[in-house]
C-alpha atoms as a PDB file:
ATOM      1  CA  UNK A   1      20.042  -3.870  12.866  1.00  0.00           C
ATOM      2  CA  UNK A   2      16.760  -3.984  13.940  1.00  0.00           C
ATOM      3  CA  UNK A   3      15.169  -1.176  16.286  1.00  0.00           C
ATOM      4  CA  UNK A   4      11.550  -0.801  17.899  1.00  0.00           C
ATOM      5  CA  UNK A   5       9.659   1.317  19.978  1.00  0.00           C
ATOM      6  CA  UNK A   6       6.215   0.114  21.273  1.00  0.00           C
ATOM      7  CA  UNK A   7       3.791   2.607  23.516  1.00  0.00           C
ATOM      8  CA  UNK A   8       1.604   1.530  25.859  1.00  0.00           C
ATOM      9  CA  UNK A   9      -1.683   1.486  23.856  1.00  0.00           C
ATOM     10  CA  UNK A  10       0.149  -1.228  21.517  1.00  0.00           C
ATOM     11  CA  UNK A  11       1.711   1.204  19.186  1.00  0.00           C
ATOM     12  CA  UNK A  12       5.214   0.424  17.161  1.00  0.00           C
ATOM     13  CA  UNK A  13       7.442   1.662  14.986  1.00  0.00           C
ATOM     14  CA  UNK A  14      10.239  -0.533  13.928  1.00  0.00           C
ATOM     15  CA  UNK A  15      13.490   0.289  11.633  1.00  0.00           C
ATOM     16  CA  UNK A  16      15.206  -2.769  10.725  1.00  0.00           C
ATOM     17  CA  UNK A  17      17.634  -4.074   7.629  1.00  0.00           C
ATOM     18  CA  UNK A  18      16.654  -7.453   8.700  1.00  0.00           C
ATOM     19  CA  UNK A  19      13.335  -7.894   7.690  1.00  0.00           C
ATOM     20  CA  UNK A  20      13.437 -10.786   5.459  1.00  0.00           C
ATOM     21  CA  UNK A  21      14.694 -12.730   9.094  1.00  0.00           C
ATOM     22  CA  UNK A  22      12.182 -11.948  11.401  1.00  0.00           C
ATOM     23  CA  UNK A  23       9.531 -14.283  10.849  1.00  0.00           C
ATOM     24  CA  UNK A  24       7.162 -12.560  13.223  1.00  0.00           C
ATOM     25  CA  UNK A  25       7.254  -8.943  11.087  1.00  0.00           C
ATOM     26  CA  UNK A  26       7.095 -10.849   8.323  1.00  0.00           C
ATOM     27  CA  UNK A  27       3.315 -12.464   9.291  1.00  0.00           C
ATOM     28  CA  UNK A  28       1.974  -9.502  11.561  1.00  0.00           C
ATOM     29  CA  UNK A  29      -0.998  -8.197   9.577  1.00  0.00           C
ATOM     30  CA  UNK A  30      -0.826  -4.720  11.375  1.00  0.00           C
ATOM     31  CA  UNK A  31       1.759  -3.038  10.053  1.00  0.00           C
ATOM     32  CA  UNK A  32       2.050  -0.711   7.291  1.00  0.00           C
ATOM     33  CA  UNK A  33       5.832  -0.983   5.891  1.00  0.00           C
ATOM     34  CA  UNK A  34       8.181   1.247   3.272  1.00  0.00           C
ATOM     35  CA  UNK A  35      10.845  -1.209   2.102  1.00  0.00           C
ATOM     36  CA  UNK A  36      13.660   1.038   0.634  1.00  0.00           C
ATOM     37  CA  UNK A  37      16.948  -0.739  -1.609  1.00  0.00           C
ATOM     38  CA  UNK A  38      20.193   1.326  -0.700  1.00  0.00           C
ATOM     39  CA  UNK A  39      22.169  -1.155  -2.281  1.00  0.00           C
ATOM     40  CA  UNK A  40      21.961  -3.728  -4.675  1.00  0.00           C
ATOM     41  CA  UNK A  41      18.859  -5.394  -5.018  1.00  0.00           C
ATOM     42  CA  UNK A  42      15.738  -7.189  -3.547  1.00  0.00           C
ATOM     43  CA  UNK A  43      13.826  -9.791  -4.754  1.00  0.00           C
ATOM     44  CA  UNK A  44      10.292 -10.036  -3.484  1.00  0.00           C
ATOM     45  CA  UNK A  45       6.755 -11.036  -3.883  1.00  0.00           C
ATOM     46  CA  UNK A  46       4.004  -9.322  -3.057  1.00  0.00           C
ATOM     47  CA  UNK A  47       0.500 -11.012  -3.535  1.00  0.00           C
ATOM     48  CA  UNK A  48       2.023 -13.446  -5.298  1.00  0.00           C
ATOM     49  CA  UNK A  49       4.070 -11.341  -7.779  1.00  0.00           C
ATOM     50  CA  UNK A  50       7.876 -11.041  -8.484  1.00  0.00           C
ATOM     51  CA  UNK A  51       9.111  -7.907  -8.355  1.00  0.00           C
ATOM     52  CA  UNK A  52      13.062  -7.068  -8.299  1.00  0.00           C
ATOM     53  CA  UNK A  53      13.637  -3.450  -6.986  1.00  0.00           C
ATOM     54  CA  UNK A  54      17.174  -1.965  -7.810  1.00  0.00           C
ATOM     55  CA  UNK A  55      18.945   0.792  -5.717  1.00  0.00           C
ATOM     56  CA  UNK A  56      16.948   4.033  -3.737  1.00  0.00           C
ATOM     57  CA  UNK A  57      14.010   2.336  -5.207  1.00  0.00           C
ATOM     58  CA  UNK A  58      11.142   2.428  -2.307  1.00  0.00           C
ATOM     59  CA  UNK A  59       8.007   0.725  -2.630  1.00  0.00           C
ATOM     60  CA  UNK A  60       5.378   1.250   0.078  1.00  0.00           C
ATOM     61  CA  UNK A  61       2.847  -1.514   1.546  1.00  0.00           C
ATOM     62  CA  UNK A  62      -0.580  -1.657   3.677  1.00  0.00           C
ATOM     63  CA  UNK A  63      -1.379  -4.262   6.423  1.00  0.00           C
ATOM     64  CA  UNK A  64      -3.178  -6.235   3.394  1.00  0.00           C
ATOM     65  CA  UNK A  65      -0.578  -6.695   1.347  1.00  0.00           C
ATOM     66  CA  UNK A  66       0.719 -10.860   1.856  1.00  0.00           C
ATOM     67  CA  UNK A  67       5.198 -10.426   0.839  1.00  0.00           C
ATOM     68  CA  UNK A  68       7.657 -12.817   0.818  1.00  0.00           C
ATOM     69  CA  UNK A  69      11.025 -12.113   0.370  1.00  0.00           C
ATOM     70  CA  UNK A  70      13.105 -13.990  -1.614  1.00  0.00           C
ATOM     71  CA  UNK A  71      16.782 -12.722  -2.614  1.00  0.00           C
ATOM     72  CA  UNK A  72      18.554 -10.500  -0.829  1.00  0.00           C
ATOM     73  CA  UNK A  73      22.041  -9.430  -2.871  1.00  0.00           C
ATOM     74  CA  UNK A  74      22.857  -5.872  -1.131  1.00  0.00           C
ATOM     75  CA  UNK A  75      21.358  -3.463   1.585  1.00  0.00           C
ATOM     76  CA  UNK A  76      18.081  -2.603   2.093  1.00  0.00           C
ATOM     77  CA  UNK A  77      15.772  -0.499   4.959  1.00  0.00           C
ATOM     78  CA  UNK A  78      12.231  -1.160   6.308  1.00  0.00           C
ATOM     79  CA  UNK A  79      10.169   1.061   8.133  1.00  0.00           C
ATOM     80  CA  UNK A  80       6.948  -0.486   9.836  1.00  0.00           C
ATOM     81  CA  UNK A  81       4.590   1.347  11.996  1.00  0.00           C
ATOM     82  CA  UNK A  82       1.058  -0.275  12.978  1.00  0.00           C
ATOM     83  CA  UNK A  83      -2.120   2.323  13.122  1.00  0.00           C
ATOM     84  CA  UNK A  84      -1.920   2.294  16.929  1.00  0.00           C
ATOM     85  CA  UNK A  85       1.118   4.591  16.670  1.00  0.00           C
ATOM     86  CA  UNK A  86      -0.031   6.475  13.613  1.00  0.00           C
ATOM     87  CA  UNK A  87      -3.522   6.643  11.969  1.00  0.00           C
ATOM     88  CA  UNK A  88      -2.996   7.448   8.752  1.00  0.00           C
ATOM     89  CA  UNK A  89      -6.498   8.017   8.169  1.00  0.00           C
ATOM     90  CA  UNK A  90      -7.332   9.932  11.322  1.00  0.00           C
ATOM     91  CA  UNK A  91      -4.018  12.205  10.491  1.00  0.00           C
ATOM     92  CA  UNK A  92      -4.687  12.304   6.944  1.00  0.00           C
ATOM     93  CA  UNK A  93      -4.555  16.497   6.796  1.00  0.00           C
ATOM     94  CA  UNK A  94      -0.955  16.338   8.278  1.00  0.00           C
ATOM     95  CA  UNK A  95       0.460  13.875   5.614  1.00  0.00           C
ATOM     96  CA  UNK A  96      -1.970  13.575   2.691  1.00  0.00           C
ATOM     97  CA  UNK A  97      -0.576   9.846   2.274  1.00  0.00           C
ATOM     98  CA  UNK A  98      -3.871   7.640   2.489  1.00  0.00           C
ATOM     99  CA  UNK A  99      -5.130   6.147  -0.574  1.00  0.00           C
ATOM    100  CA  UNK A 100      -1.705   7.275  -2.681  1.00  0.00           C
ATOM    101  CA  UNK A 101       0.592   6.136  -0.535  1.00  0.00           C
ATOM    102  CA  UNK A 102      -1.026   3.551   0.739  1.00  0.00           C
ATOM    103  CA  UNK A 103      -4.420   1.650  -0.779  1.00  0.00           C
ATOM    104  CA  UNK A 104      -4.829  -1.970  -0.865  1.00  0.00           C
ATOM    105  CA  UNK A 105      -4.487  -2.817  -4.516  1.00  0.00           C
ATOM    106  CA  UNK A 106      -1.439  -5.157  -5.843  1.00  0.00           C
ATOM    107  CA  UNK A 107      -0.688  -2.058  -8.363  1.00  0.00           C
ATOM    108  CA  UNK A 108       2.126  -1.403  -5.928  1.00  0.00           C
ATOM    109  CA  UNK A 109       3.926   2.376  -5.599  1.00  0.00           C
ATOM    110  CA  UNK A 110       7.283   2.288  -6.804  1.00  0.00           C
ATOM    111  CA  UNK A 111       9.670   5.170  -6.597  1.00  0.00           C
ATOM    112  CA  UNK A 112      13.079   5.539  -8.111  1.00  0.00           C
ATOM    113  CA  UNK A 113      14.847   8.489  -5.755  1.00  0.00           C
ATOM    114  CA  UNK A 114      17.353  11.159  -7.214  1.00  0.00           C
ATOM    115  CA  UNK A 115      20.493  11.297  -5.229  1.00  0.00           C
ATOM    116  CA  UNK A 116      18.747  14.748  -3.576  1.00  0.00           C
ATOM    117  CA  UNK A 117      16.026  12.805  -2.445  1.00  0.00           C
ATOM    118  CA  UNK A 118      17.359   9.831  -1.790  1.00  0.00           C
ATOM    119  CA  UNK A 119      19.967  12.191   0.546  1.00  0.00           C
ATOM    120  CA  UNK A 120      16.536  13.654   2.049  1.00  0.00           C
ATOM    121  CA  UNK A 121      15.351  10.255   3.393  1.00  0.00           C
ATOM    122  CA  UNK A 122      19.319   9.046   4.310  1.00  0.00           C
ATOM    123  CA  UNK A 123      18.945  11.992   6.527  1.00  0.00           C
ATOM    124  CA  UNK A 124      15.396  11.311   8.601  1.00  0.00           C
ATOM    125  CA  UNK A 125      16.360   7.793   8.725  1.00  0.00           C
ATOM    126  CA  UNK A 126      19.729   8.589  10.395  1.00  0.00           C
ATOM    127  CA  UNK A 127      17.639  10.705  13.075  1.00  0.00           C
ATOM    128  CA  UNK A 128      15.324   7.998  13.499  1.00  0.00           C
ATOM    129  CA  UNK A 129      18.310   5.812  14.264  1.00  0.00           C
ATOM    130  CA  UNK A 130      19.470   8.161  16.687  1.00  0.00           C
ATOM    131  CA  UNK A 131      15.790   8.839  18.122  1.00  0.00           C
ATOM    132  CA  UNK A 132      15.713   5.416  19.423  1.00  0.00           C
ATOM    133  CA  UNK A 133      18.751   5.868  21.351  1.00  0.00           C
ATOM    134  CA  UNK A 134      16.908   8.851  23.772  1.00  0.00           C
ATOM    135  CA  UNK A 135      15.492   7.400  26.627  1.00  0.00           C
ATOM    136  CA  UNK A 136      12.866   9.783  27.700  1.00  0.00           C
ATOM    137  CA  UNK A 137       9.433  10.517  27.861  1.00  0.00           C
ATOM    138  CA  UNK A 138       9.953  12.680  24.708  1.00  0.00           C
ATOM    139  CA  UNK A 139      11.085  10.007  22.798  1.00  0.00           C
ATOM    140  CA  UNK A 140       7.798   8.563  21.321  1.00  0.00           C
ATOM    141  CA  UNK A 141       6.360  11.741  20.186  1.00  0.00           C
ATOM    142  CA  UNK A 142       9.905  12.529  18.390  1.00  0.00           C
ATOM    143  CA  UNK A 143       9.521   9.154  16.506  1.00  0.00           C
ATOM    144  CA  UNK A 144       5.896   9.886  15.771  1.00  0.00           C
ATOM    145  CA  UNK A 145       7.596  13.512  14.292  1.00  0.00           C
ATOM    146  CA  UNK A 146      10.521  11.290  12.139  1.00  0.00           C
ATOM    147  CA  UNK A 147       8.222   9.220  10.790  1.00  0.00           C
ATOM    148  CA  UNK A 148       5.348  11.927   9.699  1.00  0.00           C
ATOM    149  CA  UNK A 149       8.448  13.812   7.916  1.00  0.00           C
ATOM    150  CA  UNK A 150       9.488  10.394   6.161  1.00  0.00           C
ATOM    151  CA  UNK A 151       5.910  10.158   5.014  1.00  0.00           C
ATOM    152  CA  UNK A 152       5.798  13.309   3.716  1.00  0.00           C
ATOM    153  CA  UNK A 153       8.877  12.928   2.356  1.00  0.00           C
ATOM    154  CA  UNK A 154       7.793  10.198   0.246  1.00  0.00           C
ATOM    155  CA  UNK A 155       4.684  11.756  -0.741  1.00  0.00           C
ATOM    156  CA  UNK A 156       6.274  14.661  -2.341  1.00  0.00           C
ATOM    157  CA  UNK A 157       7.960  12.810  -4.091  1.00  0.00           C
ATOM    158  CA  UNK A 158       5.456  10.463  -5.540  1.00  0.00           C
ATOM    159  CA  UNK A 159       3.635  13.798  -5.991  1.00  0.00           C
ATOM    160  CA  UNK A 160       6.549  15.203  -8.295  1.00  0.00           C
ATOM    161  CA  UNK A 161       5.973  12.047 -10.314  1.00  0.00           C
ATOM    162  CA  UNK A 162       2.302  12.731 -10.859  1.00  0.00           C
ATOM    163  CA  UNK A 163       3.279  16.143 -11.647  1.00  0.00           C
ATOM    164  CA  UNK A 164       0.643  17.320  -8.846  1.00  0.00           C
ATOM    165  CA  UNK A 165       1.067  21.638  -8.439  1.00  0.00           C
ATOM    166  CA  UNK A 166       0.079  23.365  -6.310  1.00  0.00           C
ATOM    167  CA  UNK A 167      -2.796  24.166  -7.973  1.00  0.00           C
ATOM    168  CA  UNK A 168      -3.868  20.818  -8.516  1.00  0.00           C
ATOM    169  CA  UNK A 169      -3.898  19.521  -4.831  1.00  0.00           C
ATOM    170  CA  UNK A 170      -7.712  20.168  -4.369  1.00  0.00           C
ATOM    171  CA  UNK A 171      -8.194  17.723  -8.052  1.00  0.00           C
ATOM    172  CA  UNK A 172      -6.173  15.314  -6.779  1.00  0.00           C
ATOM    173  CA  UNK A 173      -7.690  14.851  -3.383  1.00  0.00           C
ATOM    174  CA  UNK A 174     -10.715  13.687  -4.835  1.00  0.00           C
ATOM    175  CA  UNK A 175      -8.476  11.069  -6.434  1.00  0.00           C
ATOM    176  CA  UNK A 176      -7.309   9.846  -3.396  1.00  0.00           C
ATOM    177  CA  UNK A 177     -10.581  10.231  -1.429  1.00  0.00           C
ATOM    178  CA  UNK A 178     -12.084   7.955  -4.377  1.00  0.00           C
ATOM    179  CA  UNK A 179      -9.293   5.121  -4.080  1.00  0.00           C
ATOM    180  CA  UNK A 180      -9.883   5.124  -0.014  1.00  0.00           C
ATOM    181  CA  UNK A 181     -13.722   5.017  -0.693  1.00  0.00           C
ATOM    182  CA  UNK A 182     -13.387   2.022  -3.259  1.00  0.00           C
ATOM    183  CA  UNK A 183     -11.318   0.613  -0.304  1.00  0.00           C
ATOM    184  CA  UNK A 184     -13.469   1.018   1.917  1.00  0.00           C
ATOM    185  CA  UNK A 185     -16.778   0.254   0.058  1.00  0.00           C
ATOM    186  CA  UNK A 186     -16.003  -2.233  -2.954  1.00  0.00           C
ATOM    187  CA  UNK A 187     -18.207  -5.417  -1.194  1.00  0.00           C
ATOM    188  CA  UNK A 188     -21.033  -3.790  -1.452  1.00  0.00           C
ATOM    189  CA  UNK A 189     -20.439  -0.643  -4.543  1.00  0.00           C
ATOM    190  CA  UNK A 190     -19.653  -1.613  -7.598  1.00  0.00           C
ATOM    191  CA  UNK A 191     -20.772   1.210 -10.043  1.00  0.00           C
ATOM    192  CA  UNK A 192     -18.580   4.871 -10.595  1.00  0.00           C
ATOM    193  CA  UNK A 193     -21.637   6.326  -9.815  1.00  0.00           C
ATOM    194  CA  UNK A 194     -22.106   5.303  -6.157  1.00  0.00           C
ATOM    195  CA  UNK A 195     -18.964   7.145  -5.901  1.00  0.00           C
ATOM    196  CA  UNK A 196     -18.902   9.854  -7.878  1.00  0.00           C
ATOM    197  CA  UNK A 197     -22.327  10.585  -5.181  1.00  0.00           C
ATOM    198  CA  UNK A 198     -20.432  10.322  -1.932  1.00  0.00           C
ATOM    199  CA  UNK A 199     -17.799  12.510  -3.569  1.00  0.00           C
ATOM    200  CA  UNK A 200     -20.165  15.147  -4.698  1.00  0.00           C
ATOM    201  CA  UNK A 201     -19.136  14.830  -8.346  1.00  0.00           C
ATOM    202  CA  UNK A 202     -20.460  13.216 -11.967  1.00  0.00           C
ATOM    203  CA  UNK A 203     -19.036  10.157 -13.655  1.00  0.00           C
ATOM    204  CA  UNK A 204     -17.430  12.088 -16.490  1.00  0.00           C
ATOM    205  CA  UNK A 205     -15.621  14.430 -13.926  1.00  0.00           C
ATOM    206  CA  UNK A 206     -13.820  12.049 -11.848  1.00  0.00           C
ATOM    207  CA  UNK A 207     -12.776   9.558 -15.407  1.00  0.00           C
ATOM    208  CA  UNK A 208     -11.875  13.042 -16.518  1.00  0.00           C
ATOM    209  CA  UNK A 209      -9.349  13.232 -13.543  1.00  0.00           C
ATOM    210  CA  UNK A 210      -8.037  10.165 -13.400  1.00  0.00           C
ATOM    211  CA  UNK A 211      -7.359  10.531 -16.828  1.00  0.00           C
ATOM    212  CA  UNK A 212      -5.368  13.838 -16.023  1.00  0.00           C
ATOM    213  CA  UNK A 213      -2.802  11.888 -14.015  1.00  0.00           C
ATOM    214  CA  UNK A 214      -2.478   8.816 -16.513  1.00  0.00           C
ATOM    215  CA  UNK A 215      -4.411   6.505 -13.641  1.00  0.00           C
ATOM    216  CA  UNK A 216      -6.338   3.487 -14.729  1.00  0.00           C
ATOM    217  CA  UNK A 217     -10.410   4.549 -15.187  1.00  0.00           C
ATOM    218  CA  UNK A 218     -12.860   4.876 -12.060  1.00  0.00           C
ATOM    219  CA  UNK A 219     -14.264   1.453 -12.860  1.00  0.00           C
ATOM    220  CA  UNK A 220     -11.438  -0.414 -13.711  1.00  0.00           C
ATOM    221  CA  UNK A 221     -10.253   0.992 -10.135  1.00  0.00           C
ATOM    222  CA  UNK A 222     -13.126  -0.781  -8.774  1.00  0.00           C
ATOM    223  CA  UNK A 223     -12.383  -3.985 -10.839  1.00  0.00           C
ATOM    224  CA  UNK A 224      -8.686  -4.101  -9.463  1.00  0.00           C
ATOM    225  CA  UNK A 225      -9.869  -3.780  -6.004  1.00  0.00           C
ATOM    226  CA  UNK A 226     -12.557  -6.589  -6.293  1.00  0.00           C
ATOM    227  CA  UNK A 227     -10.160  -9.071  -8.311  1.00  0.00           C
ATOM    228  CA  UNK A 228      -6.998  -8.056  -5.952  1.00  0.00           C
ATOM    229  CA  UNK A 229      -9.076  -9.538  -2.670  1.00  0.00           C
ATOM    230  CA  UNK A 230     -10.452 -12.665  -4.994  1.00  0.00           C
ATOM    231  CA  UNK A 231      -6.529 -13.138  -5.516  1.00  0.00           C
ATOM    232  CA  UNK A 232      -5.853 -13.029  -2.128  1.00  0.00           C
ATOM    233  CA  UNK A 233      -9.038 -15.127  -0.565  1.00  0.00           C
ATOM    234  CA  UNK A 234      -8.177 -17.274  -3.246  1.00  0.00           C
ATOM    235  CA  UNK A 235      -4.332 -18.064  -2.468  1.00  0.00           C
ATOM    236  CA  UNK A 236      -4.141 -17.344   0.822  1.00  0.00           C
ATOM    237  CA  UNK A 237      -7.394 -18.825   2.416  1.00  0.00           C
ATOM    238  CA  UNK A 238      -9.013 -22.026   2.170  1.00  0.00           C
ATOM    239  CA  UNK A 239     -12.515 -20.358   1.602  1.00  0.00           C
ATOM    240  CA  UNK A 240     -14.326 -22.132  -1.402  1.00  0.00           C
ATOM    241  CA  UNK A 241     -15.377 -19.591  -4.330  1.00  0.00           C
ATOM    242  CA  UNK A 242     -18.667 -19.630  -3.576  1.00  0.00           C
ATOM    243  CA  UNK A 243     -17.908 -18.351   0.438  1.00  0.00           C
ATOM    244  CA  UNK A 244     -15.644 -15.991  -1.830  1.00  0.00           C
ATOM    245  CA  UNK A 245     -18.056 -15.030  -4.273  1.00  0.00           C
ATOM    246  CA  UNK A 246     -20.636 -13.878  -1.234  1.00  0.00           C
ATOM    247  CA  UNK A 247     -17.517 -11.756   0.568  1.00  0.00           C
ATOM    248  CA  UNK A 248     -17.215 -10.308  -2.429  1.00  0.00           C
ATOM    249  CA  UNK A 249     -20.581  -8.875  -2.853  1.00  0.00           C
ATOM    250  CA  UNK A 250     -21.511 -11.246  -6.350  1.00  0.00           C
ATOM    251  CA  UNK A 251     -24.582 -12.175  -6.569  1.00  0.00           C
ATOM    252  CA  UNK A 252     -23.880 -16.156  -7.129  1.00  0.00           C
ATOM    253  CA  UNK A 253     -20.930 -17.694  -8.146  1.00  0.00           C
ATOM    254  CA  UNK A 254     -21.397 -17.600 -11.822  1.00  0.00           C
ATOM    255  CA  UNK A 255     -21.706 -13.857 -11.719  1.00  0.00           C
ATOM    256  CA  UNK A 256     -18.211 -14.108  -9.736  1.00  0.00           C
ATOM    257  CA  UNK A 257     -16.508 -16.459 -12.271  1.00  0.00           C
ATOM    258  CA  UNK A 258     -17.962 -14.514 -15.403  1.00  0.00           C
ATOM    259  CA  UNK A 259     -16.199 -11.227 -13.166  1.00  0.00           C
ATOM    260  CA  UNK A 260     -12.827 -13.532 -12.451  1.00  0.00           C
ATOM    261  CA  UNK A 261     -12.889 -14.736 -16.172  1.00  0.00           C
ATOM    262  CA  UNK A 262     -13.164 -11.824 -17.532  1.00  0.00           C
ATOM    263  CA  UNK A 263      -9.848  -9.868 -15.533  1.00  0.00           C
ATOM    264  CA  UNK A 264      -7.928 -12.917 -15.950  1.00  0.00           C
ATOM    265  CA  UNK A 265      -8.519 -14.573 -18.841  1.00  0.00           C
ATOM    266  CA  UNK A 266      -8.759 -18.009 -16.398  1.00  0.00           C
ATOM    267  CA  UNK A 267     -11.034 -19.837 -14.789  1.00  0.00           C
ATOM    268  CA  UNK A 268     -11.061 -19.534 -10.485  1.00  0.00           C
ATOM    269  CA  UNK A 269     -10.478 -22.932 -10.243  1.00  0.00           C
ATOM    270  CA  UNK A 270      -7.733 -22.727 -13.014  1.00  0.00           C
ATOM    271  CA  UNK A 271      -6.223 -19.891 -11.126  1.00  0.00           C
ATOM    272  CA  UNK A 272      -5.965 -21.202  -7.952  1.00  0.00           C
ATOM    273  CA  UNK A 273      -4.327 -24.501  -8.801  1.00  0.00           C
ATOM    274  CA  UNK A 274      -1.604 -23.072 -11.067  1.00  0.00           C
ATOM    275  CA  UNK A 275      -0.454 -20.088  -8.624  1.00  0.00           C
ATOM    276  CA  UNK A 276      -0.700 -22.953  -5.251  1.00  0.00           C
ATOM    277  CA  UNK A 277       1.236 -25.056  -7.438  1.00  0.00           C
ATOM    278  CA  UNK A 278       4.024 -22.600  -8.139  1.00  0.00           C
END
């Protein structure tokens, strides 16, 4: 099965349990994608890391994240949409998804469903289905409707996990504010503090709250952003590390390597050569 809608302006939304065939899905750089296991399991690799998801497991990807899928033993859904058919960021009030959801780190979101939810997203995705059926000129904005209630859907849950109350919404907005900023801004600002300005807060205040919800420090946030794009430049571009090491924002390429050395515990050059070779 494999359904999709595109608008005129170049928007798409695509449902499909073949994923792993279509080479063309598999390389467009656009789309943002929740891969979902309804039965058995799936073998993949995402920036170059194994990862075997079991059952109403659901992981969710950016346009920046490079997957290969390797084993297939059961059933399993994807849901793709590119930015053209929903901004995340411009629509971030209506689904509160952007930098939880989705950020572009290789610390990937995995949730494990209970049967309720797991019946919760069944549901949507059966009216989805359906939705693509209806030939009429409602028909896109009823998608666009499906697939804002699957997001939501997806980040309640991830927001049960986190334990995130009511009362702790505004707190964790600057969370998620901070891991699109880092996104946004890690070239060129490498220090908590250039953040903790934009965000109108101190240091100690935001490693406070990331502390809260059991989330790696401010600056080792940065860090993971910064050596998740060497990765990637690294393995899946022929860019030497010194073109790297300017992309990156490093002053030279000893100042990159001391960086690379120290996350990895290997040399770039060491790096590169085993992963290529594997």
């Amino acid at each position: 099965m494999e359904l999709c809608f595109n608008t005129k302006l170049k928007g798409c939304i695509i449902l499909t349990r073949d994923f792993h065939t279509n080479i063309s899905l598999l390389r467009d750089k656009s789309l943002y994608k929740f891969i979902w296991v309804q039965n058995g399991t799936l073998t993949l690799e995402i920036d170059h890391v194994e990862m075997v998801l079991e059952k109403d497991e659901i992981i969710t990807l950016t346009p920046l994240h490079h997957i290969k899928i390797k084993k297939v033993s059961g059933e399993y859904l994807t849901l793709l949409f590119n930015s053209n058919f929903y901004c995340i960021y411009g629509h971030d009030s209506e689904v509160s998804c952007n930098g939880f959801l989705f950020n572009g780190t290789s610390n990937i979101l995995r949730l494990r469903l209970s049967e309720a939810e797991s019946f919760l997203l069944h549901e949507i995705s059966s009216k989805l289905i359906g939705e693509y059926r209806v030939k009429d000129n409602l028909q896109e904005e009823m998608l666009r409707i499906l697939l804002k209630r699957f997001i939501i859907t997806c980040t309640r849950i991830a927001r049960d996990r986190f334990e995130i109350t009511p009362e702790k919404e505004k707190s964790f907005d600057i969370v998620r504010q901070y891991f699109v900023l880092v996104d946004n801004n890690f070239r060129e600002k490498k220090m908590v503090q250039e953040y903790a300005g934009l965000l109108c807060r101190s240091p100690k205040t935001l490693s406070n709250l990331f502390s809260s919800y059991g989330l790696p420090s401010p600056l080792r946030v940065i860090h993971e952003r910064l050596l998740t794009e060497a990765k990637r430049l690294l393995l899946y571009s022929t860019k030497k590390a010194k073109e790297i090491a300017a992309i990156l924002g490093f002053e030279d390429l000893s100042a990159f390597s001391r960086f690379f050395k120290k996350m990895t515990g290997e040399t770039i050059s060491g790096y590169r050569k085993k992963e290529k070779r594997e």
